[in-house]
N, C-alpha and C. Protein backbone atom coordinates (compact mmCIF):
# COMPACT_ATOMS: atom_id res chain seq x y z
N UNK A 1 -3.33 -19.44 -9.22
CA UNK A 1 -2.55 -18.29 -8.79
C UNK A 1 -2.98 -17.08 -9.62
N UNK A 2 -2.92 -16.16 -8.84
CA UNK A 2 -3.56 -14.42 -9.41
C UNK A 2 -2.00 -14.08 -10.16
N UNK A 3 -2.13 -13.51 -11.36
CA UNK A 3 -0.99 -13.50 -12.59
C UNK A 3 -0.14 -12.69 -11.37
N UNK A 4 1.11 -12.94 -12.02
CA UNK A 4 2.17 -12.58 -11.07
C UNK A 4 2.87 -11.06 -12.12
N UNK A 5 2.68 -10.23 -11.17
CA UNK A 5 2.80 -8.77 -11.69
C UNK A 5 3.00 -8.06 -10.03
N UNK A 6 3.57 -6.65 -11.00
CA UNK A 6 3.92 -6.08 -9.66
C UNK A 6 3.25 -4.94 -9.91
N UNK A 7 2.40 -4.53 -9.22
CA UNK A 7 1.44 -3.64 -8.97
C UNK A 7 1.58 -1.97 -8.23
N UNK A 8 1.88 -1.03 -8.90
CA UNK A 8 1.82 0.04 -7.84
C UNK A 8 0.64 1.04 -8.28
N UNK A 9 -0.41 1.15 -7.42
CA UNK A 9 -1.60 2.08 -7.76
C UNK A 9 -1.84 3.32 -6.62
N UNK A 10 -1.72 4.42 -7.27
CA UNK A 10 -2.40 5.21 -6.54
C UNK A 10 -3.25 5.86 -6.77
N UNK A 11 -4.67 5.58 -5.76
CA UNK A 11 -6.04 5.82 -5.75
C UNK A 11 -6.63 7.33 -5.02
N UNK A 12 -6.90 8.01 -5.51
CA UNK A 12 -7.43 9.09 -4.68
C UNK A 12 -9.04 9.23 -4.50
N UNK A 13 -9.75 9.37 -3.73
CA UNK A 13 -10.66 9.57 -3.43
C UNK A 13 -11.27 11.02 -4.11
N UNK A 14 -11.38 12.11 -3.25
CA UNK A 14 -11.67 13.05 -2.86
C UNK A 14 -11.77 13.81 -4.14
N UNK A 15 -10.56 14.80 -4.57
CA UNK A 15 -10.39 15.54 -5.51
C UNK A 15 -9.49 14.55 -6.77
N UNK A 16 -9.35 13.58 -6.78
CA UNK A 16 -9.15 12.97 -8.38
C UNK A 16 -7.29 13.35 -8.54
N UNK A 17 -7.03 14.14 -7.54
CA UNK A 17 -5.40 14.49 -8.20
C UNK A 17 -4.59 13.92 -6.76
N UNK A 18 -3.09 13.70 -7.78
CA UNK A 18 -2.75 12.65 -6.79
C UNK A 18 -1.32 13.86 -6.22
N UNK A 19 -1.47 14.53 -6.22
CA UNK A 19 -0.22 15.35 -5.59
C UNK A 19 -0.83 16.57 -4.21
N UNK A 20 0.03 15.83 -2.76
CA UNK A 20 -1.02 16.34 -1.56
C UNK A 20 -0.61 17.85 -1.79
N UNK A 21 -0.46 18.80 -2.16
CA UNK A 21 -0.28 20.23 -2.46
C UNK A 21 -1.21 20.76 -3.00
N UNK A 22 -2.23 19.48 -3.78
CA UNK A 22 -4.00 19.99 -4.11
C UNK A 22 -4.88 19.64 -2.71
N UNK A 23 -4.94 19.24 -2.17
CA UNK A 23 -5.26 18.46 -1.27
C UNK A 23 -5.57 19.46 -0.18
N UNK A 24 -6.92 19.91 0.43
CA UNK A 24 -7.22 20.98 1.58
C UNK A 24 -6.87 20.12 2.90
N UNK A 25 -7.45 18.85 3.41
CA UNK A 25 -7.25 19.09 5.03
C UNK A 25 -6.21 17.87 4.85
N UNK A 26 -6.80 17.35 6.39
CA UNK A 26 -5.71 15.95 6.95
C UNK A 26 -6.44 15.04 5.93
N UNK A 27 -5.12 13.69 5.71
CA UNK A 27 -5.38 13.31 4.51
C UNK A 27 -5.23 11.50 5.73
N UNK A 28 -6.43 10.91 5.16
CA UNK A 28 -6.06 9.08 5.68
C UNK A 28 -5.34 8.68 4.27
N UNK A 29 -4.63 7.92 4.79
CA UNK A 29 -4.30 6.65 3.75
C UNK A 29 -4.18 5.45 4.22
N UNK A 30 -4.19 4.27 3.48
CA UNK A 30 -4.11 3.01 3.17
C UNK A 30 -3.24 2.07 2.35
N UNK A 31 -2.18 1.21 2.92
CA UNK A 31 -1.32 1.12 2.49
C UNK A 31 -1.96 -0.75 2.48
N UNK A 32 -1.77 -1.54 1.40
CA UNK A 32 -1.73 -3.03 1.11
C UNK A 32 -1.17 -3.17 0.03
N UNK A 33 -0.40 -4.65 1.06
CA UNK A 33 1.34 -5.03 -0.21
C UNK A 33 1.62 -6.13 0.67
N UNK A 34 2.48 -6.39 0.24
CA UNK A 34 3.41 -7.45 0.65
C UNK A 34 4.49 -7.05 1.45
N UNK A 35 5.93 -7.80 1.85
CA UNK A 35 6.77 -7.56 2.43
C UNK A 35 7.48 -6.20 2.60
N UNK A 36 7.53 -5.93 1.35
CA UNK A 36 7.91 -4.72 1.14
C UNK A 36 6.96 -3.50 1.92
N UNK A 37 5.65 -3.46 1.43
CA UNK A 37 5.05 -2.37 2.02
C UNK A 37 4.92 -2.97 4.08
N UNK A 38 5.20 -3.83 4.23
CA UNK A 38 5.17 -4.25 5.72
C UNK A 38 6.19 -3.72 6.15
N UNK A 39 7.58 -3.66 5.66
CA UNK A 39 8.81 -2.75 6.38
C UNK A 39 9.71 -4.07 6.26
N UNK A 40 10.35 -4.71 5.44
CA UNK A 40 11.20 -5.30 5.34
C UNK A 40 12.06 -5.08 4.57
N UNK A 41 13.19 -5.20 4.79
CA UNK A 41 14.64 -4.42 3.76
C UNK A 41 14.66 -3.10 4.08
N UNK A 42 14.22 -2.62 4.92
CA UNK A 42 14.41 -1.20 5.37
C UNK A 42 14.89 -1.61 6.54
N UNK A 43 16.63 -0.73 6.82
CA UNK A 43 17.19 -0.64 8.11
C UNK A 43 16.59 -1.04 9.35
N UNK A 44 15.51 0.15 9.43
CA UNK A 44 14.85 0.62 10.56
C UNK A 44 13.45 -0.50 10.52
N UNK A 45 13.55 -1.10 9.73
CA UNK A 45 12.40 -1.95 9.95
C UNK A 45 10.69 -1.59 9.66
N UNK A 46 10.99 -0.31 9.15
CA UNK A 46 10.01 0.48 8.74
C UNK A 46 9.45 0.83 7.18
N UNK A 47 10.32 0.54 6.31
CA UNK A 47 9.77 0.36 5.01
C UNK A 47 9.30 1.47 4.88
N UNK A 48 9.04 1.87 3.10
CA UNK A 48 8.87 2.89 2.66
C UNK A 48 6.88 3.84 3.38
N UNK A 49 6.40 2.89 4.01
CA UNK A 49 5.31 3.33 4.65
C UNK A 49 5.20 4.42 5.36
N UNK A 50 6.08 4.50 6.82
CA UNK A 50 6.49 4.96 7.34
C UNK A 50 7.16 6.04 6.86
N UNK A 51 8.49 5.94 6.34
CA UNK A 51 9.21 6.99 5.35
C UNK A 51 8.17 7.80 4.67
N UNK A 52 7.14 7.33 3.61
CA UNK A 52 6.35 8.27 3.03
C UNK A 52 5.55 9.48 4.10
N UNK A 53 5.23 8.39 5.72
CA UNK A 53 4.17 9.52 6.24
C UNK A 53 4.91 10.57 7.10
N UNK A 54 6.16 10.43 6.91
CA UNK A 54 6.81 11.28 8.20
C UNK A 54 7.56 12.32 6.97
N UNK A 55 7.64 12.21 5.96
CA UNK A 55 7.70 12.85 4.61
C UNK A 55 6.84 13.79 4.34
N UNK A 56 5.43 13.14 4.19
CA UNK A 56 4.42 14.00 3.55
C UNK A 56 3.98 15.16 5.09
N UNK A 57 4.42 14.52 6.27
CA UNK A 57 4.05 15.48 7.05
C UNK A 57 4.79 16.11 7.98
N UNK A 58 5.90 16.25 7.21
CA UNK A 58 7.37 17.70 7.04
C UNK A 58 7.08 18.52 5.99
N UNK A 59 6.49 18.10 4.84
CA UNK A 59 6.44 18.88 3.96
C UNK A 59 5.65 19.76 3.73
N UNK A 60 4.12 18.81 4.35
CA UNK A 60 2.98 19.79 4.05
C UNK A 60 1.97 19.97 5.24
N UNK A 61 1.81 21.40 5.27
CA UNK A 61 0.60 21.85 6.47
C UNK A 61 -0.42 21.36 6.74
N UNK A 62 -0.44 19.76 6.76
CA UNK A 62 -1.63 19.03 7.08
C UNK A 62 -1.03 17.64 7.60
N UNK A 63 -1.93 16.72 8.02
CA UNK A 63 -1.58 15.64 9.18
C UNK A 63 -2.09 14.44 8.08
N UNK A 64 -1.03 13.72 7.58
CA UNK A 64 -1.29 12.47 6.73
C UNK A 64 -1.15 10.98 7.82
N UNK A 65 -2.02 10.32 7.82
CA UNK A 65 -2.13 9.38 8.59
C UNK A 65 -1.83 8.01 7.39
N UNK A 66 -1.28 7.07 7.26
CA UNK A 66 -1.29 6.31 6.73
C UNK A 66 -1.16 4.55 7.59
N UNK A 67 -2.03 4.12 7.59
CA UNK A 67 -2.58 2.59 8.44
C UNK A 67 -1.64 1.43 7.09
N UNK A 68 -1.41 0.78 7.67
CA UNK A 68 -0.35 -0.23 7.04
C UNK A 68 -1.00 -1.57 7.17
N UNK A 69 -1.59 -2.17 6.29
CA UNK A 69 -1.53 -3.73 5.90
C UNK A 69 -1.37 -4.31 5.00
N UNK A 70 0.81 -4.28 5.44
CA UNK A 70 1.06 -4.94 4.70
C UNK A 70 1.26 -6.21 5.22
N UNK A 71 1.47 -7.61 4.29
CA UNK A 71 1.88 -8.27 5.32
C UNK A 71 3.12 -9.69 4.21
N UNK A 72 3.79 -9.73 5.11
CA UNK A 72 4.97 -10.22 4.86
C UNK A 72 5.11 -12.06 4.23
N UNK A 73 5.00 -11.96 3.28
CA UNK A 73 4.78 -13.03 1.97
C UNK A 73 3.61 -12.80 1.00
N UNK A 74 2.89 -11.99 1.53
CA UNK A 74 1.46 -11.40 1.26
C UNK A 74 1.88 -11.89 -0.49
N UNK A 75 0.90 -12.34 -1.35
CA UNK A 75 0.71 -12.60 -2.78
C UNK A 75 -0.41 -11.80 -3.27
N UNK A 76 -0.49 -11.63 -4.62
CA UNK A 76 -1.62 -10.98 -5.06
C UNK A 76 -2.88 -12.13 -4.90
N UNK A 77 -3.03 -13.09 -4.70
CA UNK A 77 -4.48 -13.88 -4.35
C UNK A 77 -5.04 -13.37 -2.77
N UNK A 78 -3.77 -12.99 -1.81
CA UNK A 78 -3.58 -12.71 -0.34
C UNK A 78 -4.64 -11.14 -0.33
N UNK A 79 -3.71 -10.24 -0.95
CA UNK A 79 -4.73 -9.19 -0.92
C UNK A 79 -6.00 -9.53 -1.30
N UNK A 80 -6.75 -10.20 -2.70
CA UNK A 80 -8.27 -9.82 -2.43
C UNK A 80 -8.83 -10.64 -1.57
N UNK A 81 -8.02 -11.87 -0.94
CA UNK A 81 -8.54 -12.22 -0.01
C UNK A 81 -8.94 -11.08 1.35
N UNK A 82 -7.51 -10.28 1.76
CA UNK A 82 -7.48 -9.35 3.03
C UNK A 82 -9.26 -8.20 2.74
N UNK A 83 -8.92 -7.77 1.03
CA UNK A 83 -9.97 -6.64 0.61
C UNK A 83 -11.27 -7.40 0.99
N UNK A 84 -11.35 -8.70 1.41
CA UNK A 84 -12.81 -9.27 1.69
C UNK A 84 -13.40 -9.12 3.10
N UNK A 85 -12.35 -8.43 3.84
CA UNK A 85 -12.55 -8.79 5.25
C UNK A 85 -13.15 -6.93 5.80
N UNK A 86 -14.44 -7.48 6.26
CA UNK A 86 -15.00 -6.17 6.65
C UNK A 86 -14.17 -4.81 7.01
N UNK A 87 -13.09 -4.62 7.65
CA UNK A 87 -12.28 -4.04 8.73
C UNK A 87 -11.69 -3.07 7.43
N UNK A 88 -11.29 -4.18 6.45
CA UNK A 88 -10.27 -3.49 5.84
C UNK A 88 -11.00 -3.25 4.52
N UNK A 89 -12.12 -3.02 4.74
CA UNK A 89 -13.32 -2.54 3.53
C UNK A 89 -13.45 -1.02 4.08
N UNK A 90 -13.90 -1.42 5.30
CA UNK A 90 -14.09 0.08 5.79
C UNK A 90 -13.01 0.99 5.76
N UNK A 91 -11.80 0.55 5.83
CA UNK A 91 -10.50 1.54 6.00
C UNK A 91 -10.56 1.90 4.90
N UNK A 92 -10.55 1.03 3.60
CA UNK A 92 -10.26 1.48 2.35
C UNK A 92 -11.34 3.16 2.03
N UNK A 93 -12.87 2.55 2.08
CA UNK A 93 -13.75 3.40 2.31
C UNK A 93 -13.30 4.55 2.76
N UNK A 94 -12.93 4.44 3.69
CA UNK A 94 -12.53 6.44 4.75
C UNK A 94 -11.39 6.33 3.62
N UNK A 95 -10.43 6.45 3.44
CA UNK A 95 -9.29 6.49 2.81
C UNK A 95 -9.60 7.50 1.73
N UNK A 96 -8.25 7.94 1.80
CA UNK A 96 -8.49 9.49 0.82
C UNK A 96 -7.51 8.82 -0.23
N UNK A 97 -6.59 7.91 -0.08
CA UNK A 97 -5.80 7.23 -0.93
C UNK A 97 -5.52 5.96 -0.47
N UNK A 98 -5.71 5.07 -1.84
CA UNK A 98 -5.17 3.74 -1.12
C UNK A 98 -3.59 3.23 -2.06
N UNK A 99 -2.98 2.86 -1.21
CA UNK A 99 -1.37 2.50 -2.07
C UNK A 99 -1.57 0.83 -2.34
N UNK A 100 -1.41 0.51 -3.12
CA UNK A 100 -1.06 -0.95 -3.55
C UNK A 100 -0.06 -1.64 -4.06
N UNK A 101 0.97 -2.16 -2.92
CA UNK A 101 2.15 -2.52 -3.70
C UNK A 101 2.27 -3.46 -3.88
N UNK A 102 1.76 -4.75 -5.01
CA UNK A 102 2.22 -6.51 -4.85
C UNK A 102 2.26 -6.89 -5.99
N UNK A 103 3.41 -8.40 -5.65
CA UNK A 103 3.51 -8.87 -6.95
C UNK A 103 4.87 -9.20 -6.67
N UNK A 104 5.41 -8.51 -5.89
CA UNK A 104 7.13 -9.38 -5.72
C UNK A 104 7.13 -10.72 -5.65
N UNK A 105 6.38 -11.57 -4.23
CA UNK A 105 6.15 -12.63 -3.89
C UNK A 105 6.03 -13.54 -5.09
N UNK A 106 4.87 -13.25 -5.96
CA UNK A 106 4.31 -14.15 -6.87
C UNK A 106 5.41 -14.00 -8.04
N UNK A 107 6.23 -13.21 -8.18
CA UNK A 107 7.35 -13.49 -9.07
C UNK A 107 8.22 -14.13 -8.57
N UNK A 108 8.70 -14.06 -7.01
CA UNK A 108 10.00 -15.34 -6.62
C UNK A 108 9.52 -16.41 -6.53
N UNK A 109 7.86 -16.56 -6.72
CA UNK A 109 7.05 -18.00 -6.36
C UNK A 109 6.87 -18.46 -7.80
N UNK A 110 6.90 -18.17 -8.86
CA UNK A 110 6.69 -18.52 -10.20
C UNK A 110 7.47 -19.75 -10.61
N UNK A 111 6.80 -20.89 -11.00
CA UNK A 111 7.11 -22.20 -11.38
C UNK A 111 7.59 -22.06 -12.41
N UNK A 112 9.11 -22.17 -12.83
CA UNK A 112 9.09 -22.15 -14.34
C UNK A 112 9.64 -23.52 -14.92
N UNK A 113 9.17 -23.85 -16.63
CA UNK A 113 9.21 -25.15 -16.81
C UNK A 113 10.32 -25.51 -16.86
N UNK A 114 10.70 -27.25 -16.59
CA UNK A 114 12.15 -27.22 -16.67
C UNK A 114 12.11 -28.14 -18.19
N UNK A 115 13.55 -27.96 -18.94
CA UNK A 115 13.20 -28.63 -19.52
C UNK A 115 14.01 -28.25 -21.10
């Protein structure tokens, strides 16, 4: 098992700064996680993914696209498995940011000794 930690990274491509108010045009992003970044525990079924892109594009004069794979039990061994798969090499690639949220899973999955 890949150490069980909870992971949040944000990666920028382009200009190195992570606040879209530096940021000139339409912005891709890339979202991989687990349940959470898939839209679970959110009302609407939409999770903070969603919420972030309809956010960033009320706020600011440009068109943020953000593609979602998250997927629901997803573990940190799950992602570098997904990062192996051509499709989602290339997305990362175009991606002006990639979000990484995991590590919940592998903490409710953690064996602990009994004893």
């Amino acid at each position: 098992m890949a150490g069980a930690f909870l992971i949040v990274i944000l990666l920028t491509g382009i200009t190195g700064q992570l606040w879209p108010a530096a940021w000139g045009s339409d912005k891709r992003m890339v979202a991989l996680g687990d349940s959470l970044t898939y839209g679970y525990g959110d009302r609407l079924g939409n999770g903070y993914v969603d919420s972030l892109e309809e956010r960033l594009n009320e706020k600011y004069e440009k068109t943020f696209t953000i593609k979602n794979y998250g997927i629901r039990g997803q573990e940190t061994d799950g992602v570098l498995k997904q990062l192996a798969h051509w499709n989602i090499q290339q997305e990362v690639k175009k991606a002006d940011t990639v979000i990484l949220f995991i590590g919940t899973n592998d903490l409710i999955n953690i064996e602990t000794p009994h004893g």
